[in-house]
C-alpha atoms as a PDB file:
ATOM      1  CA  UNK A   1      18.465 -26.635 -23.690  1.00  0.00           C
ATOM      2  CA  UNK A   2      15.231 -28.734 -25.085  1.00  0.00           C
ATOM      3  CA  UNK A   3      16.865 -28.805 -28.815  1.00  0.00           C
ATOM      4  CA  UNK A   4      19.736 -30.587 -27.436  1.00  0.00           C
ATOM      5  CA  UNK A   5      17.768 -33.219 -25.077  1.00  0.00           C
ATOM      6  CA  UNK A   6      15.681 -33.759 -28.191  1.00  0.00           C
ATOM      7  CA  UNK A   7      18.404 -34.045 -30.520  1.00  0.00           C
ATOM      8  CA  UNK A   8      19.891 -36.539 -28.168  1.00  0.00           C
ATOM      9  CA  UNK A   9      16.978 -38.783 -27.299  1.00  0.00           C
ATOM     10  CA  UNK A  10      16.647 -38.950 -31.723  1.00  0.00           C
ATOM     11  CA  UNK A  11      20.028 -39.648 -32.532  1.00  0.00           C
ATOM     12  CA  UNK A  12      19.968 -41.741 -35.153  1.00  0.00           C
ATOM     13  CA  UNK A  13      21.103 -45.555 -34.958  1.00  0.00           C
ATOM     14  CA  UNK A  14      23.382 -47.180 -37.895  1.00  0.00           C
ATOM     15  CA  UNK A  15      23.736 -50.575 -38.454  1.00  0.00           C
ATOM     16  CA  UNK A  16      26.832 -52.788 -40.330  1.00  0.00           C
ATOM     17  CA  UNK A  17      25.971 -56.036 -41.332  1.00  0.00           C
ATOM     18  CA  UNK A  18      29.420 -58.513 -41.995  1.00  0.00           C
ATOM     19  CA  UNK A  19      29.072 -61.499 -44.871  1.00  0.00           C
ATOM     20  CA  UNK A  20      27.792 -63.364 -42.267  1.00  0.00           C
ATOM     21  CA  UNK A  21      24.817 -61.622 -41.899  1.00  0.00           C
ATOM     22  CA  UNK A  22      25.888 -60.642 -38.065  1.00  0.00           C
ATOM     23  CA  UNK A  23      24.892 -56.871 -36.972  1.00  0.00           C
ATOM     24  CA  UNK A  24      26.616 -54.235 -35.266  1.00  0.00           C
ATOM     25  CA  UNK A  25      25.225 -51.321 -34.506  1.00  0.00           C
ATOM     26  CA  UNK A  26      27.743 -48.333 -34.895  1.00  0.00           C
ATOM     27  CA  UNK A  27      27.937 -44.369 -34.455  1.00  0.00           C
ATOM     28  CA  UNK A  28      27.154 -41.962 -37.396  1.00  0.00           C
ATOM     29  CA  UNK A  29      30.878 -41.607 -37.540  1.00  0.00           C
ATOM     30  CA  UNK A  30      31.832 -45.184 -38.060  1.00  0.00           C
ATOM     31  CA  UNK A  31      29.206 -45.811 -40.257  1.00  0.00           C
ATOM     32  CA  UNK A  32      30.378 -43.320 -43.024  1.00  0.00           C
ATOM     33  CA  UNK A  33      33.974 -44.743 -42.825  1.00  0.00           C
ATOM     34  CA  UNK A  34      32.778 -48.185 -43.232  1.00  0.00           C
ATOM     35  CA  UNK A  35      30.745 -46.567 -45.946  1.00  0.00           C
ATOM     36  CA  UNK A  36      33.341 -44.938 -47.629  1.00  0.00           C
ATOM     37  CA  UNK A  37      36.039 -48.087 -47.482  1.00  0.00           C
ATOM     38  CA  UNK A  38      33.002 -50.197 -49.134  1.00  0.00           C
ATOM     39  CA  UNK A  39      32.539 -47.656 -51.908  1.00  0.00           C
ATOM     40  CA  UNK A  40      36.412 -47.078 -52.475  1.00  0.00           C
ATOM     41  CA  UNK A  41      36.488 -51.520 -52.981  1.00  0.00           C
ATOM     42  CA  UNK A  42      33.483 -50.819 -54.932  1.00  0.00           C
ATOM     43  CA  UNK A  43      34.993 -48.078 -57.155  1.00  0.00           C
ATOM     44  CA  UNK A  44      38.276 -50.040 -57.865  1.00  0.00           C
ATOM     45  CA  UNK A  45      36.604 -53.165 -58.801  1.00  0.00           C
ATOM     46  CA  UNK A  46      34.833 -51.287 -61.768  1.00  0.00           C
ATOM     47  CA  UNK A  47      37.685 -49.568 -62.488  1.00  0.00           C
ATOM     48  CA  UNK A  48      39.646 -53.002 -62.834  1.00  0.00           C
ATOM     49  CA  UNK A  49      36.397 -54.449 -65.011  1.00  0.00           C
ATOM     50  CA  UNK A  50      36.772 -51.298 -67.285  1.00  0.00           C
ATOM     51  CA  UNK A  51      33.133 -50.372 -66.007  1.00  0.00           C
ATOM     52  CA  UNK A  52      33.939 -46.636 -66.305  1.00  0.00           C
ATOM     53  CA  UNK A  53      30.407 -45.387 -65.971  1.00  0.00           C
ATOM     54  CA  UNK A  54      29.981 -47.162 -62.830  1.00  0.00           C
ATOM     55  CA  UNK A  55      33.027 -46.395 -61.586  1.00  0.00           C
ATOM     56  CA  UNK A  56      31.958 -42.482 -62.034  1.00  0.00           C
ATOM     57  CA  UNK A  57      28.697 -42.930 -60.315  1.00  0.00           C
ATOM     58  CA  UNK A  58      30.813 -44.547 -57.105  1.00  0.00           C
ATOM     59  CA  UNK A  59      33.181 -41.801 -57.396  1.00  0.00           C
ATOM     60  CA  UNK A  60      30.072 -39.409 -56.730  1.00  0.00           C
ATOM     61  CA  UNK A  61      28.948 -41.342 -53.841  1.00  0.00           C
ATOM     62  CA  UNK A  62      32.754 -41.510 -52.338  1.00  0.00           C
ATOM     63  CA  UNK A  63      32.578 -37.432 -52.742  1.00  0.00           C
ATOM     64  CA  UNK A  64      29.309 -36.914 -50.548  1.00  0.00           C
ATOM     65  CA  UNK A  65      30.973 -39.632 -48.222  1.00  0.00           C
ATOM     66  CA  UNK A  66      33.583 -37.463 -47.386  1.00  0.00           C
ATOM     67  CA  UNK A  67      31.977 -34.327 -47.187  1.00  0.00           C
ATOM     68  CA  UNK A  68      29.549 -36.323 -44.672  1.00  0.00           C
ATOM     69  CA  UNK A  69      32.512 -37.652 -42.685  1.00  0.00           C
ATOM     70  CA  UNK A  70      34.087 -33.635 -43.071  1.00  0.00           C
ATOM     71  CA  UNK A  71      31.226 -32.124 -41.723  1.00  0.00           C
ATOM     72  CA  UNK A  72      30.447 -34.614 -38.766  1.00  0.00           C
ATOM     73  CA  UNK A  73      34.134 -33.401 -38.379  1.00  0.00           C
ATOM     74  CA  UNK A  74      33.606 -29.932 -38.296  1.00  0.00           C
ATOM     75  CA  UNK A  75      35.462 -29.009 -40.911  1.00  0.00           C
END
């Protein structure tokens, strides 16, 4: 019963800031799929430079993304 109180009174706070610099705080949840939408933009812009390497490294980051966003999923 204490490790949940605990784990609820430290749950963690994201934040998403727009172009215009304006803040929204968001769940852990919302936060990775804002994550992984940037990195997927991210990924095809490289892609359409011919910036392969980078475009690799993203790819990477878009994989542990996912498995984030699988396992706060339960899956």
């Amino acid at each position: 019963m204490k490790q949940k109180s605990f784990e609820e009174e430290t749950e963690q706070v994201y934040h998403i800031y727009d172009e215009l610099g304006k803040v929204e705080i968001v769940s852990e949840q919302e936060f990775y799929e804002y994550e992984l939408d940037r990195l997927i933009d991210l990924e095809k812009k490289y892609v359409e430079d011919e910036e392969f390497e980078k475009a690799n490294i993203i790819k990477n980051k878009i994989r542990k993304v996912k498995l984030k966003i699988k396992k706060q999923n339960g899956i």
